[in-house]
Protein backbone atom coordinates (compact mmCIF):
# COMPACT_ATOMS: atom_id res chain seq x y z
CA UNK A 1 103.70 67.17 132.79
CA UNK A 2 102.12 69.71 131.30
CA UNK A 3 105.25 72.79 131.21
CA UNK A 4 102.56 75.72 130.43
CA UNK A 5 100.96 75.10 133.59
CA UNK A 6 104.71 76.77 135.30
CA UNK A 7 106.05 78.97 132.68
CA UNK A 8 109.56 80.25 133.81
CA UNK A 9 109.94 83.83 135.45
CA UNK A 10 112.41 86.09 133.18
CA UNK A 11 114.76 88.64 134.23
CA UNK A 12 113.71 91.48 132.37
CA UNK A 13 116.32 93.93 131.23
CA UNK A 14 116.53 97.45 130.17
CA UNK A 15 115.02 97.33 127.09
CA UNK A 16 116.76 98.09 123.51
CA UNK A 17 115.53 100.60 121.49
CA UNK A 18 116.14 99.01 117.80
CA UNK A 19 116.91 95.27 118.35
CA UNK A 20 114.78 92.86 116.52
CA UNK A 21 114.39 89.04 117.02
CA UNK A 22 114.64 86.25 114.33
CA UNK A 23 113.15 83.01 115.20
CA UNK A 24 115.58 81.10 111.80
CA UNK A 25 114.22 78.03 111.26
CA UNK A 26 116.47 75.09 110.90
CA UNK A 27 114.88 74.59 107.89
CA UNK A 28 116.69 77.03 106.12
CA UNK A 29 120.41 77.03 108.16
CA UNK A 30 120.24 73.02 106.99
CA UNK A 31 117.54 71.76 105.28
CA UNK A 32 119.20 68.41 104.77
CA UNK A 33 122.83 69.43 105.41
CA UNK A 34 124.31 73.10 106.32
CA UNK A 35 122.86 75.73 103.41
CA UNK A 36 126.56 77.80 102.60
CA UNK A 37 125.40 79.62 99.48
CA UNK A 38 122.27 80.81 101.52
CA UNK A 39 124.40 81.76 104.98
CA UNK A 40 127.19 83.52 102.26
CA UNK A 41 123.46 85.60 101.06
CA UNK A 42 122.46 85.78 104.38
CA UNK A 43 125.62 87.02 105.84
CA UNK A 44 126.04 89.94 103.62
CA UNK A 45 122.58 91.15 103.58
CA UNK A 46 122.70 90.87 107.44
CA UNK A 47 125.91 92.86 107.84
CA UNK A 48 124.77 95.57 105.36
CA UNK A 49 121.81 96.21 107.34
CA UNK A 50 123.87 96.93 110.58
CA UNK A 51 126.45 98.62 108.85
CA UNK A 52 123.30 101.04 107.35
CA UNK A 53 122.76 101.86 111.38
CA UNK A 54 125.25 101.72 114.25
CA UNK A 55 121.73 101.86 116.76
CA UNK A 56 120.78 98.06 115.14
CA UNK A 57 121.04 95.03 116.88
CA UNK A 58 119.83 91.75 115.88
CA UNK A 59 118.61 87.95 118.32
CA UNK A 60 119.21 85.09 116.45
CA UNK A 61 117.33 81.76 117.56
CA UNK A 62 118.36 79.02 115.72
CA UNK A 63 116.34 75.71 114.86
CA UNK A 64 117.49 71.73 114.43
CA UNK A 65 116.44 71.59 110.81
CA UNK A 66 117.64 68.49 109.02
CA UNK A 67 120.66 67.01 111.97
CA UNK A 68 117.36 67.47 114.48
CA UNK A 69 115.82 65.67 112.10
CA UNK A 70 117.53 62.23 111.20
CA UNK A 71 118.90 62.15 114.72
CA UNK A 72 115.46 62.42 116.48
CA UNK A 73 114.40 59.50 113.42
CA UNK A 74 116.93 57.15 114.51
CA UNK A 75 116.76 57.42 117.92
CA UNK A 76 113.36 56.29 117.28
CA UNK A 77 113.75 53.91 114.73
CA UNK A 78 116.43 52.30 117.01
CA UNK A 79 114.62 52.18 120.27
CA UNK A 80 110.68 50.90 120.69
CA UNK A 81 110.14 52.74 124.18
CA UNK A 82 111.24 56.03 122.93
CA UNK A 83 110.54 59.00 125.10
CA UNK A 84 109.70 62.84 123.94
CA UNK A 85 112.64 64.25 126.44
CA UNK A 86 115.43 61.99 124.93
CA UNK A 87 114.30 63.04 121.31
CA UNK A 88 113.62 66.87 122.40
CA UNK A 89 116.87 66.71 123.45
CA UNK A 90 118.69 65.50 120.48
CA UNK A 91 116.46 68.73 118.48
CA UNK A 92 118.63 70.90 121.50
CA UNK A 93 121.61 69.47 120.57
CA UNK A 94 121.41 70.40 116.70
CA UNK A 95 120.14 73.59 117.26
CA UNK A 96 123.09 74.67 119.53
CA UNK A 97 125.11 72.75 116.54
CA UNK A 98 123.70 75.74 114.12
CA UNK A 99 123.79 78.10 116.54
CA UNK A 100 127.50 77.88 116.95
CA UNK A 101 127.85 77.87 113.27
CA UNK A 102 125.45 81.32 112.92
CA UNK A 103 127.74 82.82 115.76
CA UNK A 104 130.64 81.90 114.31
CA UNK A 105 130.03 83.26 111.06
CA UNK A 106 129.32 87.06 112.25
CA UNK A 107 132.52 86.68 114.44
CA UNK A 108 133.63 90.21 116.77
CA UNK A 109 129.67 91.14 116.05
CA UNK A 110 128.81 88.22 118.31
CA UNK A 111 130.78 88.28 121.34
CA UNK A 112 128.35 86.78 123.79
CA UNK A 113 128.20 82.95 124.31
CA UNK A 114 125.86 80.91 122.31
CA UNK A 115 122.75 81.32 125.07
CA UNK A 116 121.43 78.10 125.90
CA UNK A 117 119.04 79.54 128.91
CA UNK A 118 117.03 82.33 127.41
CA UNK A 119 116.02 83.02 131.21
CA UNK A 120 119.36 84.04 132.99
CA UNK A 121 120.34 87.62 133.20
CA UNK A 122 123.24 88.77 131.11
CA UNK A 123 124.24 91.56 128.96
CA UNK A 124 124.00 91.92 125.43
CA UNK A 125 127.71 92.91 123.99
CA UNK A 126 127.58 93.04 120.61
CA UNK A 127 125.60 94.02 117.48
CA UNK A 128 124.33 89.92 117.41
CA UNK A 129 123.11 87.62 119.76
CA UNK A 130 122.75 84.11 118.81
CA UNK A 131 120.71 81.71 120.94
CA UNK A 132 119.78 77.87 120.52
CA UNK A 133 117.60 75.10 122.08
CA UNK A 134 117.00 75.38 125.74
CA UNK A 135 115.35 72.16 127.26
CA UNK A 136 112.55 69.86 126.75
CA UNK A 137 109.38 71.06 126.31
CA UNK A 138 110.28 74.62 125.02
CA UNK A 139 111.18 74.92 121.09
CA UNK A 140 113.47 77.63 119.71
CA UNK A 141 110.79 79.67 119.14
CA UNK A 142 109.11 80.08 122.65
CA UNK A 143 113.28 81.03 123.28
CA UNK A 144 112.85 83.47 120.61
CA UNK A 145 109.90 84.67 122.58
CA UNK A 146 111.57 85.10 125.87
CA UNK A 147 114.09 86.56 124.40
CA UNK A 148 111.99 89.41 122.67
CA UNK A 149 110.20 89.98 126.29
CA UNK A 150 113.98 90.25 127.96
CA UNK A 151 115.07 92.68 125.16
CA UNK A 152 111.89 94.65 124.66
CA UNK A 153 111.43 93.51 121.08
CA UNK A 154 107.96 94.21 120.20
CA UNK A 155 107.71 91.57 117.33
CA UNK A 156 109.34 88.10 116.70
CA UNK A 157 109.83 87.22 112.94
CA UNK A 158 109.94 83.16 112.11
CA UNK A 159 111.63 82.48 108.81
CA UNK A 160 111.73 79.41 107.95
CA UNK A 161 110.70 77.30 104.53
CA UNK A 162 107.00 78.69 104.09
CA UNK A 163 106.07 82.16 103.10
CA UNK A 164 103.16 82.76 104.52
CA UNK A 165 100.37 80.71 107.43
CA UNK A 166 97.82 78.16 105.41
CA UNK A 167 94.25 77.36 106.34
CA UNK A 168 96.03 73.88 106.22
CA UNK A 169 98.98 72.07 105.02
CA UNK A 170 98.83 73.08 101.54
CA UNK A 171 100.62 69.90 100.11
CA UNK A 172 97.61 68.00 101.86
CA UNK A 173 94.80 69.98 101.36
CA UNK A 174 94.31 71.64 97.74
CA UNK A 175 91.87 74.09 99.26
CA UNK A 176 93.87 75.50 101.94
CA UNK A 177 94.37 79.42 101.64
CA UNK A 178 96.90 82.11 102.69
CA UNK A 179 96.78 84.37 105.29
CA UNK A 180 98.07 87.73 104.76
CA UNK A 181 97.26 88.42 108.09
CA UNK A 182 95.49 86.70 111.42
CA UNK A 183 94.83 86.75 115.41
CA UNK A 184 96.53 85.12 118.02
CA UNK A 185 93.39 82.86 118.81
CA UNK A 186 93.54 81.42 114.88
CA UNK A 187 97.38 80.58 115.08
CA UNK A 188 96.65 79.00 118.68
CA UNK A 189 93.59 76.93 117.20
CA UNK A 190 95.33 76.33 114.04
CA UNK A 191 98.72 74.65 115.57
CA UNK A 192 97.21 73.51 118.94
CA UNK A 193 98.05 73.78 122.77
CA UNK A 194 100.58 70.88 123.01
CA UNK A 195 104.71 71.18 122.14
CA UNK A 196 105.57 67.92 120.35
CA UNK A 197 109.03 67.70 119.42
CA UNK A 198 109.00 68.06 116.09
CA UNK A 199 106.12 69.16 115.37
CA UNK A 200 105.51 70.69 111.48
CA UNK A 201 103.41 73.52 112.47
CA UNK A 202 104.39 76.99 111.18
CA UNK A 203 104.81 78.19 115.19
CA UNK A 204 105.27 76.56 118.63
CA UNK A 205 102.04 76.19 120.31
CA UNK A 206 103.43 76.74 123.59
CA UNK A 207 105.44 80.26 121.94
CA UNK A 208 102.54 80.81 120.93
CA UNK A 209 100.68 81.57 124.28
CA UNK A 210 103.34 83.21 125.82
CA UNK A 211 103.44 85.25 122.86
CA UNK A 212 100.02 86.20 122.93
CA UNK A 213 100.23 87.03 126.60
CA UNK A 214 102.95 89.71 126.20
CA UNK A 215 100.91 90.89 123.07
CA UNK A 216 103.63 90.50 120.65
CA UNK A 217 103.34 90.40 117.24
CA UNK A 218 104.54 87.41 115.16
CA UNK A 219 105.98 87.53 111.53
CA UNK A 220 106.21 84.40 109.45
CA UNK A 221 108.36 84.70 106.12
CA UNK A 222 110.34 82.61 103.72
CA UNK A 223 113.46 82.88 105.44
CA UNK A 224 115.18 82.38 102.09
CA UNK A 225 113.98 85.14 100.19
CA UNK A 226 116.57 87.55 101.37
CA UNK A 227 115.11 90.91 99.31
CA UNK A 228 111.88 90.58 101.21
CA UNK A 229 114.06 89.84 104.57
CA UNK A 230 115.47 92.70 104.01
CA UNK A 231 112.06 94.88 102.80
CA UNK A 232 110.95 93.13 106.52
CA UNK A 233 113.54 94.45 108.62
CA UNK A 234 113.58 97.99 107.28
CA UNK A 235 110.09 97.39 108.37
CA UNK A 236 108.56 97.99 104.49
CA UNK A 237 106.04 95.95 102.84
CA UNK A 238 107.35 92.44 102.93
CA UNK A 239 105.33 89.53 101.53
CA UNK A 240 104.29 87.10 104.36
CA UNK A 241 101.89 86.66 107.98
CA UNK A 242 101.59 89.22 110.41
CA UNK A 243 99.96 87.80 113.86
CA UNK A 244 98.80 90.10 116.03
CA UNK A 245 95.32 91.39 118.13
């Protein structure tokens, strides 16, 4: 079934005037197994920038990263009639694995729930929201998306473990270049119209529409470089891909 075809309606709420959503890859919450050093980093940096502003407020989506991984490998090395929704599922259940431990990490910031439906109403309590994997067929970062539309963030920044958006996978291709920056039609024709669960493409075809129909703009950054994180949220020069019209 093809899920674009019937995207879901979304409650839209009073906008925020200074929230920002992070699309944080699972890539860099646990590459293989859960990155400490890097969430200690990311932590601190994180907390420094909302102390800087009491206005701030920050959506966290989280990905599967390496649990999403080796579960959705086995599943599939152990069964011959393997089906996407079984494996998309196991990528939900990691990512709401990381979520909890994202949430759990900024403590009284994050008072809300882990959201699991980025389409239900609710209100945002704290200084953090932390969201996971919703259902098959939608990655974390078409919830990153919805999110951005329900919160009236204008731009959704992907960190994960490339810096910038290549002409092609650069560890394949010798000759594929950077882009500094790039349209909405060359993402879309660069990762495709179809969700596969896990797919290595630097964003979620299907996010990708939806993001290009609300005309927001689309940031993707080494999520590990925390001093250009930082240059990205005070909304300096940051070294990376802006997607936009």
């Amino acid at each position: 079934m093809d899920l674009w075809t019937q995207p879901p309606s979304v409650d839209i709420i009073c906008p925020m005037q200074n929230v920002k959503v992070i699309s944080l890859g699972g890539s860099i919450v646990a590459p293989d197994k859960v990155d400490s050093e890097f969430l200690k980093g990311f932590r601190k940096m994180i907390l420094e920038y909302l102390e800087a502003d009491d206005s701030r407020r920050l959506i966290f989506v989280t990905g599967g990263g390496g649990p999403a991984r080796t579960w959705q490998q086995a599943y599939k090395d152990i069964c011959n009639d393997h089906d996407a929704d079984s494996q998309d599922w196991i990528g939900v259940a990691a990512t709401r694995l990381n979520a909890s431990l994202v949430k759990g990490i900024f403590g009284g910031l994050c008072p809300n729930d882990v959201v699991i439906d980025p389409t239900l109403d609710f209100d945002f309590k704290g200084k953090i929201l932390v969201a996971a994997g919703w259902k098959p067929g939608f990655s974390s970062d078409f919830d990153a998306v919805i999110l951005a539309e329900k919160f009236g963030g204008g731009t959704v920044i992907n960190l994960s473990n490339i810096a910038k958006v290549y002409s092609a996978d650069p560890k394949l291709d010798p000759a594929a270049v950077p882009y500094d920056k790039m349209s909405h039609a060359q993402l879309q024709e660069l990762v495709g119209d179809e969700w596969v669960p896990g797919k290595n493409v630097p964003f979620d075809p299907i996010a990708t529409k939806k993001a290009t129909e609300l005309n927001l703009k689309i940031i993707i950054a080494a999520g590990k470089d925390l001093e250009n994180l930082k240059e990205l949220l005070e909304e300096r020069a940051f070294e990376g891909t802006l997607i936009e019209e």
